[in-house]
Each structure stands twice: as C-alpha cells, then as structure tokens.
C-alpha atoms as a PDB file:
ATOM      1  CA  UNK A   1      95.983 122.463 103.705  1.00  0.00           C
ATOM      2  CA  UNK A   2      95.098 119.624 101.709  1.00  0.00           C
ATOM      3  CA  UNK A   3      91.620 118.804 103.219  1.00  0.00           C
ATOM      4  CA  UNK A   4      91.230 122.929 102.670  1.00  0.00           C
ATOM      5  CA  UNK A   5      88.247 123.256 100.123  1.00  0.00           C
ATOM      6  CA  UNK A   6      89.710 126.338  97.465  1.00  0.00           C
ATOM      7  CA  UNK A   7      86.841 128.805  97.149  1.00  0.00           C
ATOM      8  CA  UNK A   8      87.542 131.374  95.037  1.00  0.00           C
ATOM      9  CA  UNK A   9      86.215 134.908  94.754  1.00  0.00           C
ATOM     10  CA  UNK A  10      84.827 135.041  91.056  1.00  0.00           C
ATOM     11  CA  UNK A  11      85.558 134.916  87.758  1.00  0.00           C
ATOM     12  CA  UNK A  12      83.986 121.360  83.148  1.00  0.00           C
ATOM     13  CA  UNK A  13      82.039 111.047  80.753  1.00  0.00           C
ATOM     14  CA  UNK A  14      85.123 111.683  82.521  1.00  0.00           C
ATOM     15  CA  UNK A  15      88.235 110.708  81.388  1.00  0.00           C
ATOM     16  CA  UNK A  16      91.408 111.410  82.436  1.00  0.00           C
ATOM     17  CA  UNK A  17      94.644 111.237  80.190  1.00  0.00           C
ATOM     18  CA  UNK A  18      98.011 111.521  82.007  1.00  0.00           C
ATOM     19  CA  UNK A  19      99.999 113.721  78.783  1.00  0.00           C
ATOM     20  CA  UNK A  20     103.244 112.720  78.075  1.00  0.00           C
ATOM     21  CA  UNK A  21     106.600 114.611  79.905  1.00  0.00           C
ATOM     22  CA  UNK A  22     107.048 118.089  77.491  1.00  0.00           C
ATOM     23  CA  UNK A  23     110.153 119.540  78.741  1.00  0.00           C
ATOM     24  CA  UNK A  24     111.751 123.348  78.824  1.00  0.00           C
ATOM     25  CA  UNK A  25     115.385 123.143  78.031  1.00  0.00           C
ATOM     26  CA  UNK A  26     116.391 125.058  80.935  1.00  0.00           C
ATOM     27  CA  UNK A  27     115.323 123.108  84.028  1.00  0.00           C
ATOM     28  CA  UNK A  28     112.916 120.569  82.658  1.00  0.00           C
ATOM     29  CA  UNK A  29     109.710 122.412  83.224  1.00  0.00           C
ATOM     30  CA  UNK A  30     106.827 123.619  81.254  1.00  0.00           C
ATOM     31  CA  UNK A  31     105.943 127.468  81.601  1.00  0.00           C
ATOM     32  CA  UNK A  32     102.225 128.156  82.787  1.00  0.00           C
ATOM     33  CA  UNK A  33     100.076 131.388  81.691  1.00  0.00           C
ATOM     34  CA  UNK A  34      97.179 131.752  84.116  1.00  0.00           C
ATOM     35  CA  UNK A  35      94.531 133.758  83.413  1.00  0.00           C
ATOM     36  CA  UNK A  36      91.802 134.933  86.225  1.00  0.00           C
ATOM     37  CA  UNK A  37      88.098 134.892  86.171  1.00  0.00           C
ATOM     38  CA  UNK A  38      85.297 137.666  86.736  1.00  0.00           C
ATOM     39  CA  UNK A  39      86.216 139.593  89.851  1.00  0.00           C
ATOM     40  CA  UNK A  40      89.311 138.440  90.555  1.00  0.00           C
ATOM     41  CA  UNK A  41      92.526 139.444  89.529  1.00  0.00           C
ATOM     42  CA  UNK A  42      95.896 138.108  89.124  1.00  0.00           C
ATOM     43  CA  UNK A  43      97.815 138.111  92.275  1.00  0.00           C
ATOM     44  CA  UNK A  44      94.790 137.751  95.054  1.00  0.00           C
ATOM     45  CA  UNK A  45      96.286 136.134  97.443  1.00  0.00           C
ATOM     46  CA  UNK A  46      93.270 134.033  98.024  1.00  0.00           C
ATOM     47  CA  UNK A  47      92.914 132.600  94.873  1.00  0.00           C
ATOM     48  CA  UNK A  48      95.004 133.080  92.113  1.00  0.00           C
ATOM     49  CA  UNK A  49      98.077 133.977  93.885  1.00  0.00           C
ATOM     50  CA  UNK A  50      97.568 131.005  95.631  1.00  0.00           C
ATOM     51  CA  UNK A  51      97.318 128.860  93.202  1.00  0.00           C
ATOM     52  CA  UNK A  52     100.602 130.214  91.395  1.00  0.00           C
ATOM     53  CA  UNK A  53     102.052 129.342  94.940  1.00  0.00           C
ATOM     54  CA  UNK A  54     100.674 125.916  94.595  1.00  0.00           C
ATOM     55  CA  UNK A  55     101.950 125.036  91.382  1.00  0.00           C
ATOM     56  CA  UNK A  56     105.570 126.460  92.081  1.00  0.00           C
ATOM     57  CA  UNK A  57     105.639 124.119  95.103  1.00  0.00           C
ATOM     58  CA  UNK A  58     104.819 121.047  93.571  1.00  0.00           C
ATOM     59  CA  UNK A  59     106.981 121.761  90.382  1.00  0.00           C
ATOM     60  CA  UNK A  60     110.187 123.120  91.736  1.00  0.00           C
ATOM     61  CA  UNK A  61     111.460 126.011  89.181  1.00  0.00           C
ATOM     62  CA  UNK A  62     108.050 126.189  87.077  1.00  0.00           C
ATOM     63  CA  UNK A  63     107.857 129.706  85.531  1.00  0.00           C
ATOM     64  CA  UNK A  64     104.203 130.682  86.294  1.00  0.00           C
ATOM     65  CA  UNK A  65     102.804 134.057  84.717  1.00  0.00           C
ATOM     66  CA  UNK A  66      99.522 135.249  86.263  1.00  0.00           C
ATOM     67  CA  UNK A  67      98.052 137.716  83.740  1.00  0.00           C
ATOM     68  CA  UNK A  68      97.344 141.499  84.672  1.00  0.00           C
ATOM     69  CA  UNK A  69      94.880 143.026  82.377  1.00  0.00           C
ATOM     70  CA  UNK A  70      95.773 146.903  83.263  1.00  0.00           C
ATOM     71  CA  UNK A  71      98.457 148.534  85.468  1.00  0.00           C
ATOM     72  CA  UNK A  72      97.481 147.357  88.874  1.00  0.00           C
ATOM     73  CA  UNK A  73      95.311 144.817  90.597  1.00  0.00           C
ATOM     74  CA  UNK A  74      92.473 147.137  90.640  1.00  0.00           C
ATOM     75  CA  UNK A  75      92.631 148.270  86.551  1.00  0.00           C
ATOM     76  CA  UNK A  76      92.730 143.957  86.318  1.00  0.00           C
ATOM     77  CA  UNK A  77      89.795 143.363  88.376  1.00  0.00           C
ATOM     78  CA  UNK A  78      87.476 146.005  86.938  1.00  0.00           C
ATOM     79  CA  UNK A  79      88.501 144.680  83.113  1.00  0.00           C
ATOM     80  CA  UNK A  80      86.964 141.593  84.169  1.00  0.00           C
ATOM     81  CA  UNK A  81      83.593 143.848  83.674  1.00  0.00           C
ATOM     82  CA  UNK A  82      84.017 146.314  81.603  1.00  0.00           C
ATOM     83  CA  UNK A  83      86.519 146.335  78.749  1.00  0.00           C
ATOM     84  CA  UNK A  84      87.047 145.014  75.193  1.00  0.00           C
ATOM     85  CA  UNK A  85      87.669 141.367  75.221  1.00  0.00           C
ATOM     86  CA  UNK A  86      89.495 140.885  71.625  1.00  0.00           C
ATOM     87  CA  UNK A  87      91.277 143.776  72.737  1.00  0.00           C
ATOM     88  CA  UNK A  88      92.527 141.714  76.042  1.00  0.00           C
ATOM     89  CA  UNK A  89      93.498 138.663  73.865  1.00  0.00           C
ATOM     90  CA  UNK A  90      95.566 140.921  71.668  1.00  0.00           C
ATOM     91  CA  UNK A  91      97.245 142.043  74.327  1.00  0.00           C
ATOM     92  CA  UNK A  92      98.112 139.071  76.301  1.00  0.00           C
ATOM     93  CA  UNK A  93      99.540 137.472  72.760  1.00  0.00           C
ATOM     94  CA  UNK A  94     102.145 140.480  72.646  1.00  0.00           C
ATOM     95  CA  UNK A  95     102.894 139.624  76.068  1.00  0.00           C
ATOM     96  CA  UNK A  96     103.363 136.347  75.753  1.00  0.00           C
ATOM     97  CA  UNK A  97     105.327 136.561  72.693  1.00  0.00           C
ATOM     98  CA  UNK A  98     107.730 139.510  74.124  1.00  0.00           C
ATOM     99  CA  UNK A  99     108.309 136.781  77.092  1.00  0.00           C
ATOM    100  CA  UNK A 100     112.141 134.789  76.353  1.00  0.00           C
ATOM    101  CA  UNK A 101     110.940 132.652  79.312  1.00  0.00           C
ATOM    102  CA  UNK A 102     108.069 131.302  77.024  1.00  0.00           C
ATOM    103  CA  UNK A 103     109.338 130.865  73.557  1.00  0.00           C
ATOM    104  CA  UNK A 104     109.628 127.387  74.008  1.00  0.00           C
ATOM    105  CA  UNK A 105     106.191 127.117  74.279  1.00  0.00           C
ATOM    106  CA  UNK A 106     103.857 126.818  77.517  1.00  0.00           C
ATOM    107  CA  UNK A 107     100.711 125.674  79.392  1.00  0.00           C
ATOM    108  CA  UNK A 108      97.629 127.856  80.033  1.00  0.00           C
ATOM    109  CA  UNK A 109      94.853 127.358  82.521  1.00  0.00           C
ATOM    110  CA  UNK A 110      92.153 129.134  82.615  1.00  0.00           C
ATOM    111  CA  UNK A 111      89.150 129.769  85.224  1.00  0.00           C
ATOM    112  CA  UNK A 112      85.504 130.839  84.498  1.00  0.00           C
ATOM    113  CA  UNK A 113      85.685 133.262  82.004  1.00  0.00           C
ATOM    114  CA  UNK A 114      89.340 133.354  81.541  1.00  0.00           C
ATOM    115  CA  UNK A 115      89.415 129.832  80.289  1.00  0.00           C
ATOM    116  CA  UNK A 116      87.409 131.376  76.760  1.00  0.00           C
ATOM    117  CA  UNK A 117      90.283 134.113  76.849  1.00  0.00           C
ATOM    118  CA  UNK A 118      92.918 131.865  76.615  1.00  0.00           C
ATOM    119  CA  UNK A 119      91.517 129.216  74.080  1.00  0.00           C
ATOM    120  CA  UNK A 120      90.723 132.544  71.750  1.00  0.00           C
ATOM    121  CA  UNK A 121      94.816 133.161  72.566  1.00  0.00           C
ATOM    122  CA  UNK A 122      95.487 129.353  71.257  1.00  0.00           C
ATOM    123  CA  UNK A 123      93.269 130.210  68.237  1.00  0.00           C
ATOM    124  CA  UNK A 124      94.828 133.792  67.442  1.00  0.00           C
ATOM    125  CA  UNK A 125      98.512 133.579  68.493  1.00  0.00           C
ATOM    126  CA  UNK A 126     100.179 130.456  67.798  1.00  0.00           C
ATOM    127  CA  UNK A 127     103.570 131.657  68.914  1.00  0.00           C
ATOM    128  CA  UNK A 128     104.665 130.982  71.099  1.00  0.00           C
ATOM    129  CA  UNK A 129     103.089 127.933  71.156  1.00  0.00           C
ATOM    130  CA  UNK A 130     100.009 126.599  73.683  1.00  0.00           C
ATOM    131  CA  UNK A 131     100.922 123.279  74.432  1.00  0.00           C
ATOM    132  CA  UNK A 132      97.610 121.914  76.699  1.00  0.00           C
ATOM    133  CA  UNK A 133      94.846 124.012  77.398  1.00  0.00           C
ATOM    134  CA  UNK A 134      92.769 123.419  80.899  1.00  0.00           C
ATOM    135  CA  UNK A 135      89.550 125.129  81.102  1.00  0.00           C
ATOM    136  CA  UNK A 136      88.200 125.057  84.877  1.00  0.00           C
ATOM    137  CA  UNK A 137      85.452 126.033  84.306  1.00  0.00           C
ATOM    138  CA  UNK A 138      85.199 127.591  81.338  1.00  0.00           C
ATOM    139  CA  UNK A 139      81.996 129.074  79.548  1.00  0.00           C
ATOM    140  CA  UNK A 140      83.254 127.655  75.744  1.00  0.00           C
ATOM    141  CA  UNK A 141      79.679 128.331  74.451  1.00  0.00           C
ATOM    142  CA  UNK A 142      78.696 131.033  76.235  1.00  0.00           C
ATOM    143  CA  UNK A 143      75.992 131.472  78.570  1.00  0.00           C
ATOM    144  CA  UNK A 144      72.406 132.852  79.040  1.00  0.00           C
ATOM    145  CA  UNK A 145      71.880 133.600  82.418  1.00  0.00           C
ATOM    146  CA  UNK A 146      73.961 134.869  85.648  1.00  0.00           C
ATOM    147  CA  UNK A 147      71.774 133.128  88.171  1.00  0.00           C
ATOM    148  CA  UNK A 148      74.188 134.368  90.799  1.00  0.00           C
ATOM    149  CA  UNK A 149      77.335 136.174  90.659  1.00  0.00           C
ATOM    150  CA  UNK A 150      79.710 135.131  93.169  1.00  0.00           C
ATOM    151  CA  UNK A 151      82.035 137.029  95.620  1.00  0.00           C
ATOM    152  CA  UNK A 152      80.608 140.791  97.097  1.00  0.00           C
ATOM    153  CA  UNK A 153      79.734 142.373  93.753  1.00  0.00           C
ATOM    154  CA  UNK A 154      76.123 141.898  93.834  1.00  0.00           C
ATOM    155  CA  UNK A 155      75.151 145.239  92.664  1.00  0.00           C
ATOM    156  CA  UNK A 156      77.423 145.197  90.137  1.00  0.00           C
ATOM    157  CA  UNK A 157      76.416 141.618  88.861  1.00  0.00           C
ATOM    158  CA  UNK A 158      72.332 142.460  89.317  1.00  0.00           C
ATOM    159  CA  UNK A 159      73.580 145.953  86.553  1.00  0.00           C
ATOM    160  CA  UNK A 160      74.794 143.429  84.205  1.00  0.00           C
ATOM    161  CA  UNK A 161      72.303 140.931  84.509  1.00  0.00           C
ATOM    162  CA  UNK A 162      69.485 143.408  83.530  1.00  0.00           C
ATOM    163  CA  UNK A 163      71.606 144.666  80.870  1.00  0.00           C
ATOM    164  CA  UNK A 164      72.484 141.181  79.481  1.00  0.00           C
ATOM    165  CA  UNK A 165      68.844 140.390  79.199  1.00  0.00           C
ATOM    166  CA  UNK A 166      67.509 143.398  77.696  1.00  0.00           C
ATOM    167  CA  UNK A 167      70.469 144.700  75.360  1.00  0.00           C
ATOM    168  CA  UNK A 168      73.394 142.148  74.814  1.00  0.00           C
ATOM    169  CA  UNK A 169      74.180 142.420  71.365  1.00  0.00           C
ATOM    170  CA  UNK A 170      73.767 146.649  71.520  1.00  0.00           C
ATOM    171  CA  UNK A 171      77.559 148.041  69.773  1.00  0.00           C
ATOM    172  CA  UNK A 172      78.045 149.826  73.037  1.00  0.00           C
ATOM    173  CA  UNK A 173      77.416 146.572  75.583  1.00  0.00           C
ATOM    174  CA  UNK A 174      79.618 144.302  72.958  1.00  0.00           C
ATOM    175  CA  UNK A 175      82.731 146.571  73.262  1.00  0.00           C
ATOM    176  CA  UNK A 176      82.581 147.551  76.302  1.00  0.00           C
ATOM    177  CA  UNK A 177      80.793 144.810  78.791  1.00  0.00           C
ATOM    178  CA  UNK A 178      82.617 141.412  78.894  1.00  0.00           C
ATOM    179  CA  UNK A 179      80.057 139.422  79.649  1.00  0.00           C
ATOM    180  CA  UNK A 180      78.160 140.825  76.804  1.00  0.00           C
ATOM    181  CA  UNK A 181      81.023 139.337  74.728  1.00  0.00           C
ATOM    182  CA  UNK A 182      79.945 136.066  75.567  1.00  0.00           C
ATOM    183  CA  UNK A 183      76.052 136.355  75.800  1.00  0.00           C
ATOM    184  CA  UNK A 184      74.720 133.330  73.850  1.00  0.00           C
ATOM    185  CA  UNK A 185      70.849 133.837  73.650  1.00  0.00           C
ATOM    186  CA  UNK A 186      69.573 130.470  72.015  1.00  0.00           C
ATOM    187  CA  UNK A 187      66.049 132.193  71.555  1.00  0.00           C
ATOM    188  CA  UNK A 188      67.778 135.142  69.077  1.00  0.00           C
ATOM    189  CA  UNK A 189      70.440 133.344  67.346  1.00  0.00           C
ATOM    190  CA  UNK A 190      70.693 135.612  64.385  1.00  0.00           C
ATOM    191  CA  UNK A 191      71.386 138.376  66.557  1.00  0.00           C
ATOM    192  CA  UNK A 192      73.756 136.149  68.054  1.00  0.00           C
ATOM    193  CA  UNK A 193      75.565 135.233  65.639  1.00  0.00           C
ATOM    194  CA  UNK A 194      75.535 138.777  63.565  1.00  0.00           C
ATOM    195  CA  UNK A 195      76.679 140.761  66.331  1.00  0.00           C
ATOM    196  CA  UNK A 196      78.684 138.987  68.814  1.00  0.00           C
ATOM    197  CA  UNK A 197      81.803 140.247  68.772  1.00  0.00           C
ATOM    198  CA  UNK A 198      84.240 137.703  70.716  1.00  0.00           C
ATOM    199  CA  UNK A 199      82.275 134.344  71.332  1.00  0.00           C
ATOM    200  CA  UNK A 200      80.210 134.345  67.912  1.00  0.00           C
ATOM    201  CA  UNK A 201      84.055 134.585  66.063  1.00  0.00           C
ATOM    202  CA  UNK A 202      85.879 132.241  68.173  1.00  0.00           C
ATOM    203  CA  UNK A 203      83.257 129.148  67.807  1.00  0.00           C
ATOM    204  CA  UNK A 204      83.125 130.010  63.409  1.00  0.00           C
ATOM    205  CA  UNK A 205      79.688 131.006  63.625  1.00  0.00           C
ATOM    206  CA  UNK A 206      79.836 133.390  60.953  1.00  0.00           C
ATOM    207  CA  UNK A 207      82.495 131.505  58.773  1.00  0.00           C
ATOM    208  CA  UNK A 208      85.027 128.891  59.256  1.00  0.00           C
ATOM    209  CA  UNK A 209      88.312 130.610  59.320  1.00  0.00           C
ATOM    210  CA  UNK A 210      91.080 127.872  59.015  1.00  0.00           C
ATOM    211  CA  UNK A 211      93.669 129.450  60.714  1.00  0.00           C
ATOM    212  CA  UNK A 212      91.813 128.852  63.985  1.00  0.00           C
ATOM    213  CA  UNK A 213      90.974 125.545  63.719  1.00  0.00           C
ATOM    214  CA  UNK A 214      94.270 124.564  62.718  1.00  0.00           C
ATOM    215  CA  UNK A 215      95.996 126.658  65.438  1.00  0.00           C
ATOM    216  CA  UNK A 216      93.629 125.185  68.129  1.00  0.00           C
ATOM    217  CA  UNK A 217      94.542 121.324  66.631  1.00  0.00           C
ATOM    218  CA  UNK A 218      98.192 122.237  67.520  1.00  0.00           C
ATOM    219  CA  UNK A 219      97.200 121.571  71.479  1.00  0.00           C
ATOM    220  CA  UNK A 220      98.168 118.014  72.750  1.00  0.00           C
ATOM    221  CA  UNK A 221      95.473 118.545  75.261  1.00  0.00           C
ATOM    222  CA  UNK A 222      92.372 120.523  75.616  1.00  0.00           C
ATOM    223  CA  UNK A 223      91.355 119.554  79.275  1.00  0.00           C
ATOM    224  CA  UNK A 224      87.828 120.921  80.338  1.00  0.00           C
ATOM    225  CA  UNK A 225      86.604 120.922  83.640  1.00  0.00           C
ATOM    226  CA  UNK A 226      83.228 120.862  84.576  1.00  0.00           C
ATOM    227  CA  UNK A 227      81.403 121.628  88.392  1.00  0.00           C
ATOM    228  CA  UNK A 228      78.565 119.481  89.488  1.00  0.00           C
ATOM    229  CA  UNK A 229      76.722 121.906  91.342  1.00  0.00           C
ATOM    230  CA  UNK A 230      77.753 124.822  89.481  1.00  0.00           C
ATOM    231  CA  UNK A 231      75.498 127.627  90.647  1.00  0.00           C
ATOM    232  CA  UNK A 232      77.276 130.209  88.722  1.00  0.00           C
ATOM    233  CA  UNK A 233      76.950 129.100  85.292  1.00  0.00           C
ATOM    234  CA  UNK A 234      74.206 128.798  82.981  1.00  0.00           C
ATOM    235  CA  UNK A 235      74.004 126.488  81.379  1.00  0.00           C
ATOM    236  CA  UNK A 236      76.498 124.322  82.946  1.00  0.00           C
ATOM    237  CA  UNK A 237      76.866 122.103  79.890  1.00  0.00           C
ATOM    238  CA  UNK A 238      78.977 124.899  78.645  1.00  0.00           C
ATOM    239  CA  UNK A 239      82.055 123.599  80.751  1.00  0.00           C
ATOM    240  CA  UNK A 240      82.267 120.935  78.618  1.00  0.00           C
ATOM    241  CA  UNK A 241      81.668 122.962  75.456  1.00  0.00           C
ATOM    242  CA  UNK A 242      77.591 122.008  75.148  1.00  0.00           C
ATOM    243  CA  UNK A 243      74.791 124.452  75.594  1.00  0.00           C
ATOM    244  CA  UNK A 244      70.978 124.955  75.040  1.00  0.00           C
ATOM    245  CA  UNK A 245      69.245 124.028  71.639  1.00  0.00           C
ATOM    246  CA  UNK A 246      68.836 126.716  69.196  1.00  0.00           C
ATOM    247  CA  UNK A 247      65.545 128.375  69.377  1.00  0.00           C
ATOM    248  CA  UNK A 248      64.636 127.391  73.359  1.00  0.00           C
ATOM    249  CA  UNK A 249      66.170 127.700  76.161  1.00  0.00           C
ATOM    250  CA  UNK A 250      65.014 124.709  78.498  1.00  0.00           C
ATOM    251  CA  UNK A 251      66.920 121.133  76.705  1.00  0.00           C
ATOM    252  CA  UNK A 252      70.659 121.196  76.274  1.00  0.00           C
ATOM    253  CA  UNK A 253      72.859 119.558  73.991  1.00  0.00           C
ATOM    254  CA  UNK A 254      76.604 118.149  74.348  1.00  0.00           C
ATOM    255  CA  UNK A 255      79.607 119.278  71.980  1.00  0.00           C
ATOM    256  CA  UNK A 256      78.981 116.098  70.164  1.00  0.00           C
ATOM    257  CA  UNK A 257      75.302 116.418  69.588  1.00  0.00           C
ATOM    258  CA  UNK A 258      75.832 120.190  68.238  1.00  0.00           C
ATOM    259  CA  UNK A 259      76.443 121.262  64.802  1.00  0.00           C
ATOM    260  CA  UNK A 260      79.813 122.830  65.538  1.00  0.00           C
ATOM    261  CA  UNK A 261      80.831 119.100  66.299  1.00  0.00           C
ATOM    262  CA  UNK A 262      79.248 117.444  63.265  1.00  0.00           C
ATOM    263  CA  UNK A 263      80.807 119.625  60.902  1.00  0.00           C
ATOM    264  CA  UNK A 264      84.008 119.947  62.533  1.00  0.00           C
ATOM    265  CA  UNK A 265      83.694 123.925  62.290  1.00  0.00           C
ATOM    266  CA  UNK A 266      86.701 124.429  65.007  1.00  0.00           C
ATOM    267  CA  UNK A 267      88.335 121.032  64.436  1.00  0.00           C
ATOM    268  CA  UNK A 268      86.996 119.808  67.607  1.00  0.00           C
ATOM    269  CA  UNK A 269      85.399 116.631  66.492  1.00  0.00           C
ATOM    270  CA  UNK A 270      89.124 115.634  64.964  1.00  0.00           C
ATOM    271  CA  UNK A 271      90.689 116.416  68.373  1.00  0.00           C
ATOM    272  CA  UNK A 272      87.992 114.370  70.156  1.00  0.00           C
ATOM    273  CA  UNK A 273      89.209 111.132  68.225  1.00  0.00           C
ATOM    274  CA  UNK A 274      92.689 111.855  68.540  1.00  0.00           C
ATOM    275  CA  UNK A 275      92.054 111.702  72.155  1.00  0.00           C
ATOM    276  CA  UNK A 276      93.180 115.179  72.479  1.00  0.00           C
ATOM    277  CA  UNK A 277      89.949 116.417  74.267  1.00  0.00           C
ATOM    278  CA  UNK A 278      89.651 115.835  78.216  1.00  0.00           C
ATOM    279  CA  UNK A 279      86.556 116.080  79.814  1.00  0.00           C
ATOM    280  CA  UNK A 280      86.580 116.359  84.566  1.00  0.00           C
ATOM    281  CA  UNK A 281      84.182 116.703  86.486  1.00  0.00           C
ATOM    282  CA  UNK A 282      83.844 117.375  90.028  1.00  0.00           C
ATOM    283  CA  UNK A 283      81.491 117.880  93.046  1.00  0.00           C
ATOM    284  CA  UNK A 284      80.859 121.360  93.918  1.00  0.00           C
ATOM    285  CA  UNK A 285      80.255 125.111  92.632  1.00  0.00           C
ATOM    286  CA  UNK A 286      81.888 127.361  90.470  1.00  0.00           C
ATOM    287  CA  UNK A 287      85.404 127.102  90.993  1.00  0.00           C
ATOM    288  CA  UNK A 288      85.466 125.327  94.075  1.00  0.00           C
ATOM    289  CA  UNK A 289      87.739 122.520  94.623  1.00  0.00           C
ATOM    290  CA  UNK A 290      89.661 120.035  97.428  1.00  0.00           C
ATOM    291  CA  UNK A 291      93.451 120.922  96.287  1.00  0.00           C
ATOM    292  CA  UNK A 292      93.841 117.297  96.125  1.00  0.00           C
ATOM    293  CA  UNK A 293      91.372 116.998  93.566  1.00  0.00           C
ATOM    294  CA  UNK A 294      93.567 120.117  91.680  1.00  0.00           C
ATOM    295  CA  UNK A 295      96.856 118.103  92.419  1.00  0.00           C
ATOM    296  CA  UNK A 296      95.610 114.463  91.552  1.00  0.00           C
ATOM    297  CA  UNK A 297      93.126 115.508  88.266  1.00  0.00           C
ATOM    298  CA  UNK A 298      94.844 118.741  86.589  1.00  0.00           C
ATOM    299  CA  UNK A 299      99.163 118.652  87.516  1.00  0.00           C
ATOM    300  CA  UNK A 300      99.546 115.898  85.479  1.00  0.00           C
ATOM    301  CA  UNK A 301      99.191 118.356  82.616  1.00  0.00           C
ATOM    302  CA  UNK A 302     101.658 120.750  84.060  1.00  0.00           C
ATOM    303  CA  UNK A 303     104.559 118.371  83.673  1.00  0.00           C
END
C-alpha cells in the first residue's frame, strides 16, 4: 500500500522540523483528535477511517479520536454543509474536555476545512491542551471561490457556489452554510469583516482578543500543509495562511507580507521566529497524497 496514492472524498519554503518526543504517561503516546473535511465524515473507511488505521499501525497504542459532528455518519457528513460552525467548535471542546484519555493533552490534524475547525478549538479551548496543530490543507484565510468541489456532490457544491457568490455574508447563509463561515471576499472586505461570523473572529479582524493569541502560542508546532496542484482551493496560498490582496482578487500575498503578520494580530509572526510555524508542500490536489509522503513529512509530529 505504500506506492497507493490516498485520494480522499472531500472536505499547505518548506521546512521541516522533527518536534521533540511529548509523551502520555500511560504508554508513551500522544492522543490525536482528527477532524474531517467537506463531505466526508469521520469513520469512511476510505479516508478518514483509514487514516486512523494508519496512524494506530505505525504508533502501537496511539489513542486516535475521529470527530462525529451529529449522531451518525450521515448527521456528520451533511454538517459539513449546512450547520453552525462556532456551534461545532463548542461542541468538540466539551468533548474533548469530557475525554480522561486526553487530559494530558493531545495532537490534532486537520483536513480541508476541518483544519480551520480545529485551530479555532486551539484558540477557544485551551484544556485540554493542543500540543501541535497540522493543517493538511487547511483554508486559514478563507477562500473566494469553489472552482470544483470534489467527490459526487456536484449539485450540492454548484447550490453553494451560487449562493457564496451572491449572498455570503446574509444572517441566514452565516449560521447556517459552512462554507459561508469562511467566505473571504477580498473585493467587500467591510462586509467581510462586519459580518463573518467564524473566520472574520478567529483571524482578530474585528479586534485583537488576547486570549486567542495567547492560547494559539501555547502550540509547539503549527504544521501547515500546502498542495501543489490544488484544484479545490482558492486561493491556494491559503494553505499556508496567505490569500488575495484586499480590494482585488487576482495578486496574492503570503502570511508574512499581510497585515495580520506585521502586527502580530494572532501571535503568528512570534511563533514564526520561534520556529514554531511549519510550512509542506507537496505535489498533487486537494488532499491527495503517497502515504509515504504522510509517514515520512507529518508522523514525526505524532510522536
């Protein structure tokens, strides 16, 4: 299976920093939170499942939790579209902080959207504590486009598309549309930043709330991973926490060009020079990946 290239279903200058050992007291092993991207769901065993499989096989007694927005796998998969997203981080803190197998503290990895989820967890709930953070493929500032929506939920993706375009930052689309949540239109950035409800209060675009930006400084390592030919999305620079300049939408920026950098709004900037910021990168499109890419590039930080 190693030559096997991991496509999954739906839901990044490189440097790579081998952390150093953080151990559980129990068996010597670091608990992992996963949490899913846009159209998949916890436990497919195609993705996600796999993956949990993965992990548990190359680190013998790892405690993996795959998170289940909802009752069942279907309730998860159709939160991935439409549901509340501060409401989903609120309720995968309790969870996580009702869990005696985490207390210690744990690892989270997140794909495609999911990745956003969990850093807004990191920012939120700092106990138990996140100890590093791996975005694969993350959207950190947001997108403006769905140029194509993976997996077999076309019609549903070509809905939210037309909706994203015309009425993002509507009260209705914000609570109840997750991609909505993270609709970053550089061309209306006042409506942006006055009514986005997840993404707009997560990167201190309204204010500068402390407690966030010290939580998130707590990680030893924010690892983000970004896809080459990413086809998914748009812009790709937001893998690696850059996006389009403010008031166009054709020339892009990185983190550290952006104003969210310079003044240190999130406490990124600090992390960067503490060498607590990893940026991957890696041929192919959204979220897919040779496992021995996965095993080489992002167990290290599992350990």
């Amino acid at each position: 299976m190693a030559a096997v290239l991991l496509c999954f279903l739906l839901a990044a200058p490189v440097l790579l920093v081998t952390s150093s050992p953080i151990h559980d007291s129990d068996n010597g092993t670091v608990p992992l939170v996963l949490w899913h991207g846009m159209g998949d769901s916890c436990c497919n065993p195609l993705s996600m499942g796999y993956i949990k499989k993965m992990i548990e096989q190359e680190i013998p007694g790892v405690y993996v939790l795959s998170v289940m927005i909802g009752k069942n796998i279907v309730e998860d998969t159709e939160n991935g579209f439409f549901s509340d997203v501060n409401e989903q981080v609120s309720m995968v803190c309790n969870q996580l902080a009702q869990d005696p197998k985490l207390k210690g503290g744990y690892n989270a990895m997140g794909f495609s959207q999911g990745a956003q989820f969990l850093r807004a967890v990191a920012q939120r709930c700092p106990s138990p504590p996140m100890k590093n953070l791996i975005s694969v493929g993350g959207q950190h500032q947001g997108v403006y486009g769905l140029p194509r929506c993976p997996g077999e939920s076309s019609k549903i993706c070509d809905m939210i598309r037309e909706a994203l375009n015309k009425e993002a930052y509507l009260g209705w689309f914000q609570k109840h549309l997750v991609q909505a949540q993270y609709w970053h239109d550089p061309l209306n950035d006042d409506l942006y930043k006055k009514y986005s409800r997840f993404l707009a209060d997560i990167n201190q675009e309204r204010a500068v709330n402390e407690t966030y930006k010290k939580n998130l400084q707590q990680l030893e390592k924010f690892v983000m991973v970004k896809f080459l030919q990413d086809s998914v999305v748009d812009p790709v620079d937001t893998e690696w926490f850059g996006f389009l300049k403010t008031g166009q939408a054709k020339e892009t920026e990185t983190l550290q060009e952006s104003v969210l950098y310079k003044e240190d709004r999130l406490g990124l900037a600090a992390m960067d020079k503490a060498g607590k910021l990893v940026f991957l990168a890696t041929e192919g499109d959204h979220l897919q990946f040779k496992e021995e890419w996965f095993k080489a590039n992002l167990l290290p930080y599992l350990h």
